[in-house]
Protein backbone atom coordinates (compact mmCIF):
# COMPACT_ATOMS: atom_id res chain seq x y z
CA UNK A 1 -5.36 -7.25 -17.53
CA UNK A 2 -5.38 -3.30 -17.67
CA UNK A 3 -2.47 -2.19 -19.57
CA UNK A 4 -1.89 1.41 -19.63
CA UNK A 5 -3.74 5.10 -19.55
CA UNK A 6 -6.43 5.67 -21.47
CA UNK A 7 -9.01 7.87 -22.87
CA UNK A 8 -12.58 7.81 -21.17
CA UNK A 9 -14.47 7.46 -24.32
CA UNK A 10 -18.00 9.25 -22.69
CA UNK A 11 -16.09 12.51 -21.64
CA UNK A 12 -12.64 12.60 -23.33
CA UNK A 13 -10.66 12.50 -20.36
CA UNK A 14 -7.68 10.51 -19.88
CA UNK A 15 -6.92 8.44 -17.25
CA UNK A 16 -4.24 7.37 -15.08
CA UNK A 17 -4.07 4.11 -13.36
CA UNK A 18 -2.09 3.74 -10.41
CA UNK A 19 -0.70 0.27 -9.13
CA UNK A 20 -0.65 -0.06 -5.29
CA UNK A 21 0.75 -2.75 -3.67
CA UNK A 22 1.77 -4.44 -0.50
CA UNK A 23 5.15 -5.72 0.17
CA UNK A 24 5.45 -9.47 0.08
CA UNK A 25 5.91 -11.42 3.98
CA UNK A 26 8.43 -10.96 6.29
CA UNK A 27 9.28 -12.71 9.19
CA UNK A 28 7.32 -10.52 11.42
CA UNK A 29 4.24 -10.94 9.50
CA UNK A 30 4.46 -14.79 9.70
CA UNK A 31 4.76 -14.98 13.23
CA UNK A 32 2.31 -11.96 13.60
CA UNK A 33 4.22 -9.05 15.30
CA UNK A 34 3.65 -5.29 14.84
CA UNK A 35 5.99 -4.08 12.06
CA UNK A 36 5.78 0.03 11.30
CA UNK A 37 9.05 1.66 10.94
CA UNK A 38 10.92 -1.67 12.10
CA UNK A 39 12.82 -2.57 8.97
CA UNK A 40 12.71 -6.06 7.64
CA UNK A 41 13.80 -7.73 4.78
CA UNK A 42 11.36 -10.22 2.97
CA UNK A 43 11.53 -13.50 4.10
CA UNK A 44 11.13 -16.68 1.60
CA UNK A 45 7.51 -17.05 1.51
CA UNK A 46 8.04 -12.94 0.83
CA UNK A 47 10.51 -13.50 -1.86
CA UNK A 48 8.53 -15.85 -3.73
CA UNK A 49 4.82 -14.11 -3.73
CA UNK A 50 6.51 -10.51 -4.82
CA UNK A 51 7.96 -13.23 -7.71
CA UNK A 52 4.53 -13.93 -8.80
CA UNK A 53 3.61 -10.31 -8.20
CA UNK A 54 6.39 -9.46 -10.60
CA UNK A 55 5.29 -11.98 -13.17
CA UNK A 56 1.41 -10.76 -13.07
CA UNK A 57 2.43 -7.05 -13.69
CA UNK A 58 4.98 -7.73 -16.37
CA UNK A 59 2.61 -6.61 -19.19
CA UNK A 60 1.64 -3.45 -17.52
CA UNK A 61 3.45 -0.79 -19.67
CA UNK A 62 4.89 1.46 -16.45
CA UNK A 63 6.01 5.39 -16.52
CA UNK A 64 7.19 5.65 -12.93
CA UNK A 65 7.92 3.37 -9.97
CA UNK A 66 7.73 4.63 -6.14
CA UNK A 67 8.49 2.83 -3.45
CA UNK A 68 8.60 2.80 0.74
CA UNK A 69 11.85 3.41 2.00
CA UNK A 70 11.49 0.34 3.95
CA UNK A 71 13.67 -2.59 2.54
CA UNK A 72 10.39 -5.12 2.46
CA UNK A 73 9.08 -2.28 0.53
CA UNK A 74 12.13 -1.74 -1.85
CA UNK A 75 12.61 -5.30 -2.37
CA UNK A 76 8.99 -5.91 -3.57
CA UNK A 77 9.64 -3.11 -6.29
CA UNK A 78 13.04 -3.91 -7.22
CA UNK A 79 11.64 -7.20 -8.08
CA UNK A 80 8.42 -5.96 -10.26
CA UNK A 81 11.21 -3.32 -11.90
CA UNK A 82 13.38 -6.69 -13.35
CA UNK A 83 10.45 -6.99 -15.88
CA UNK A 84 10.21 -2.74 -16.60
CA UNK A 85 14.26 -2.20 -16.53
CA UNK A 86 13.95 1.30 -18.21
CA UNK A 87 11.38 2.21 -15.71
CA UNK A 88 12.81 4.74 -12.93
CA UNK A 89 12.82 4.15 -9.05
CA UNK A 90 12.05 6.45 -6.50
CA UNK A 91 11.88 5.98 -3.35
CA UNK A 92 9.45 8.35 -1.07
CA UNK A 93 9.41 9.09 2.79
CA UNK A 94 5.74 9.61 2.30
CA UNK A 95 4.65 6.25 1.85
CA UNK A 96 6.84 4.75 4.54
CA UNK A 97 4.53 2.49 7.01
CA UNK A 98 2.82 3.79 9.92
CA UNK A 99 4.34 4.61 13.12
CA UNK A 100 3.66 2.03 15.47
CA UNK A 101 5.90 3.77 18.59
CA UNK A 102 5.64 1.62 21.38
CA UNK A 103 3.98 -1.40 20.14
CA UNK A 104 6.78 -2.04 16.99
CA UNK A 105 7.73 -4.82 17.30
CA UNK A 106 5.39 -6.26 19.99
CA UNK A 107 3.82 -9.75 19.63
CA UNK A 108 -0.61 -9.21 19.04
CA UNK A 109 -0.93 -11.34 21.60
CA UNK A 110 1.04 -9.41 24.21
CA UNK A 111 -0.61 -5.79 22.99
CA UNK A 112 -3.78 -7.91 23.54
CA UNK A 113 -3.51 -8.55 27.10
CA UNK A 114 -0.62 -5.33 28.41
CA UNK A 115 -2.79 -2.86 26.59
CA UNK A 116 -6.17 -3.53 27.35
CA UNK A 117 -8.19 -0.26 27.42
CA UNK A 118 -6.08 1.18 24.42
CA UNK A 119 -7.28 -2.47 22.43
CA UNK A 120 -10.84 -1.58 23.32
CA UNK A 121 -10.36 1.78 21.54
CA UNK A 122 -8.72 0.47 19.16
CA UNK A 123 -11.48 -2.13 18.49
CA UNK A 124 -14.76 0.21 18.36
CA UNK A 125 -13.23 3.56 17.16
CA UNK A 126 -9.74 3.37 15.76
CA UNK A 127 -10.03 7.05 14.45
CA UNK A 128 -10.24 8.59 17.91
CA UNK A 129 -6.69 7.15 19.12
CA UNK A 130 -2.84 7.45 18.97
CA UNK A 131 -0.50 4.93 18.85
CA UNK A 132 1.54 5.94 21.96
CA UNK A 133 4.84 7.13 20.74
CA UNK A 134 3.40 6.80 17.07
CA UNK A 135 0.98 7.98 14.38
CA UNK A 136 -2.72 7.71 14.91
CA UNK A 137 -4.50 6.58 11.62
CA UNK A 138 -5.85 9.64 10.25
CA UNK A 139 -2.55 11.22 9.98
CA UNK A 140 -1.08 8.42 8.21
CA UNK A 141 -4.38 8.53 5.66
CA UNK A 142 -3.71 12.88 5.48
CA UNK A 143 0.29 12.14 4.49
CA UNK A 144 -0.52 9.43 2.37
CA UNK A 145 -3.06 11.21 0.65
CA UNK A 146 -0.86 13.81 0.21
CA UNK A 147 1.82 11.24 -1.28
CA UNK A 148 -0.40 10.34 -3.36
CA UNK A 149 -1.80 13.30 -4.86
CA UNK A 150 1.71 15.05 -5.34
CA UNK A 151 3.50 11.60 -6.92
CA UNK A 152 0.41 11.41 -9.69
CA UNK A 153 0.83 14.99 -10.03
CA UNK A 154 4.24 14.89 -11.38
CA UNK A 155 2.95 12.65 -14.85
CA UNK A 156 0.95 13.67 -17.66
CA UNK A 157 -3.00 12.09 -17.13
CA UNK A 158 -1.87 8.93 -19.42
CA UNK A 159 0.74 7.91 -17.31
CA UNK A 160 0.74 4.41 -15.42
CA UNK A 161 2.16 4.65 -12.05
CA UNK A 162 3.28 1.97 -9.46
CA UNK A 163 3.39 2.17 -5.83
CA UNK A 164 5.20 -0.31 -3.65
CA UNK A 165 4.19 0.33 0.31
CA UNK A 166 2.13 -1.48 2.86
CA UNK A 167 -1.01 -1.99 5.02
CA UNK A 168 -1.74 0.70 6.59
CA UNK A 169 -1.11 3.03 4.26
CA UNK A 170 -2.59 1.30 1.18
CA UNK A 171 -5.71 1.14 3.85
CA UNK A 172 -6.08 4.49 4.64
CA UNK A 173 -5.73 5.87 0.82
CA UNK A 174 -8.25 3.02 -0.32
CA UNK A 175 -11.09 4.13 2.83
CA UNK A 176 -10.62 7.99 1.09
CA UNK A 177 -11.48 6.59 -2.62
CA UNK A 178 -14.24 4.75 -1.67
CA UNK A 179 -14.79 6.66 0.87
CA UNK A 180 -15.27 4.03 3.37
CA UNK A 181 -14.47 5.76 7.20
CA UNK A 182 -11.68 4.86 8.71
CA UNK A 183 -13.23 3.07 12.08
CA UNK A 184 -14.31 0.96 9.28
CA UNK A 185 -10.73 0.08 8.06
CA UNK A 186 -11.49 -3.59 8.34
CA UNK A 187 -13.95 -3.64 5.73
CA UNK A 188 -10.45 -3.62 3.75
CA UNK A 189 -8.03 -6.21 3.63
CA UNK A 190 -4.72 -5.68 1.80
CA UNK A 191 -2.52 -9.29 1.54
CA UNK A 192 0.70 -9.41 1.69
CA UNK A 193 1.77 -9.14 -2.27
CA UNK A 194 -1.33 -8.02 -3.47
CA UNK A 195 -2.47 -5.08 -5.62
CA UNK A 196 -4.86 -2.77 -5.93
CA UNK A 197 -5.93 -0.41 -9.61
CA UNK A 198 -7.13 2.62 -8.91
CA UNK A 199 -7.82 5.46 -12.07
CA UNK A 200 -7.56 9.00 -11.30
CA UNK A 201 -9.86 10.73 -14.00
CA UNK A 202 -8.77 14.84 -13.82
CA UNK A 203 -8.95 15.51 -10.08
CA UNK A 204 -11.33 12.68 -9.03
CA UNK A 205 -9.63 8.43 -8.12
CA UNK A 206 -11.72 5.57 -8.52
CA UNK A 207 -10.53 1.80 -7.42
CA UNK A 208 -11.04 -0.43 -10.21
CA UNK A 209 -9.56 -3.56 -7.92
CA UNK A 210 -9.11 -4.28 -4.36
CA UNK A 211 -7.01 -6.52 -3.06
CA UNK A 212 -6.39 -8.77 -6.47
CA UNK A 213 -4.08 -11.76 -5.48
CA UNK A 214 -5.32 -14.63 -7.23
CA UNK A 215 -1.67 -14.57 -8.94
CA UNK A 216 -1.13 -16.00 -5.18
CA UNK A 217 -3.09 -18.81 -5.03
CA UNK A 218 -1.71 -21.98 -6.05
């Protein structure tokens, strides 16, 4: 397993690697409704993968940890913090989950069959569309970005940084580092307690893993 910064021994930079992970289930996921902004608490299948999360990041030698303000969020890095107690918390508006306005909340299959020209749209071209009363995707990737680029900025280029947030948002920042566009966000798949390393070398991020949740498989 990774453990901290390092040096990149061709060209002398350092690195930073950033840990970005998903929030474990809640009760929304299991029974598959929307969940943006709605805030949920884990539920026990939740509780117990962001305890196995915990325990497969408990090596990782961590500078900084930044989480959602969500409480599925908060909970999921509360729990990886028990094994990094001198580690600080922050919590950060900008990687809250996206805005799903009208549809929070909604059962998929009910948005399936009350919305069916916006699911069409959504299908083939997700980039071209609002969520009606919400975000549309590429301004959650532009603030996450941004969330991104300002946290990391904050550490010196040896730092190891942790992010605790979810889907859509890890989505969108992983399509802009491997630059992947975002009608093609389903190429991507980000479980629910998983984690993803990605390096920022001087101005430049790289993903080193995608998705990693074998600590999740029994």
């Amino acid at each position: 397993m990774v453990q901290k910064g390092s040096v990149d021994s061709q060209y002398g930079i350092k690195t930073m690697r950033i840990y970005l992970v998903r929030h474990g289930e809640t009760e929304w996921n299991r029974v598959r409704r929307f969940q943006g902004r709605s805030d949920l608490p884990l539920n026990e299948a939740g509780s117990k993968q962001v305890g196995a999360l915990a325990s497969a990041l408990k090596n990782i030698p961590l500078t900084a940890i930044y989480t959602s303000p969500l409480i599925r969020a908060v909970e999921t890095a509360r729990r990886i913090k028990v094994f990094h107690p001198s580690t600080p918390i922050f919590e950060d508006n900008g990687l809250i989950e996206m805005d799903l306005g009208e549809f929070d909340g909604m059962r998929v299959q009910d948005w399936a069959e009350q919305y069916p020209d916006f699911r069409k749209a959504w299908n083939e071209n997700p980039s071209t569309v609002r969520i009606p009363g919400g975000e549309s995707l590429k301004e959650v990737q532009d603030r996450a970005k941004k969330t991104l680029e300002r946290i990391t900025g904050i550490y010196p280029p040896d730092a190891t940084i942790l992010i605790s947030s979810h889907n859509f948002v890890n989505l969108t920042i992983l399509c802009d580092i491997l630059k992947i566009p975002i009608d093609r966000f389903r190429d991507l798949r980000q479980e629910n307690a998983a984690f993803n390393v990605i390096h920022k070398k001087g101005e430049r991020f790289y993903a080193e893993l995608v998705n990693e949740h074998s600590h999740l498989i029994k």
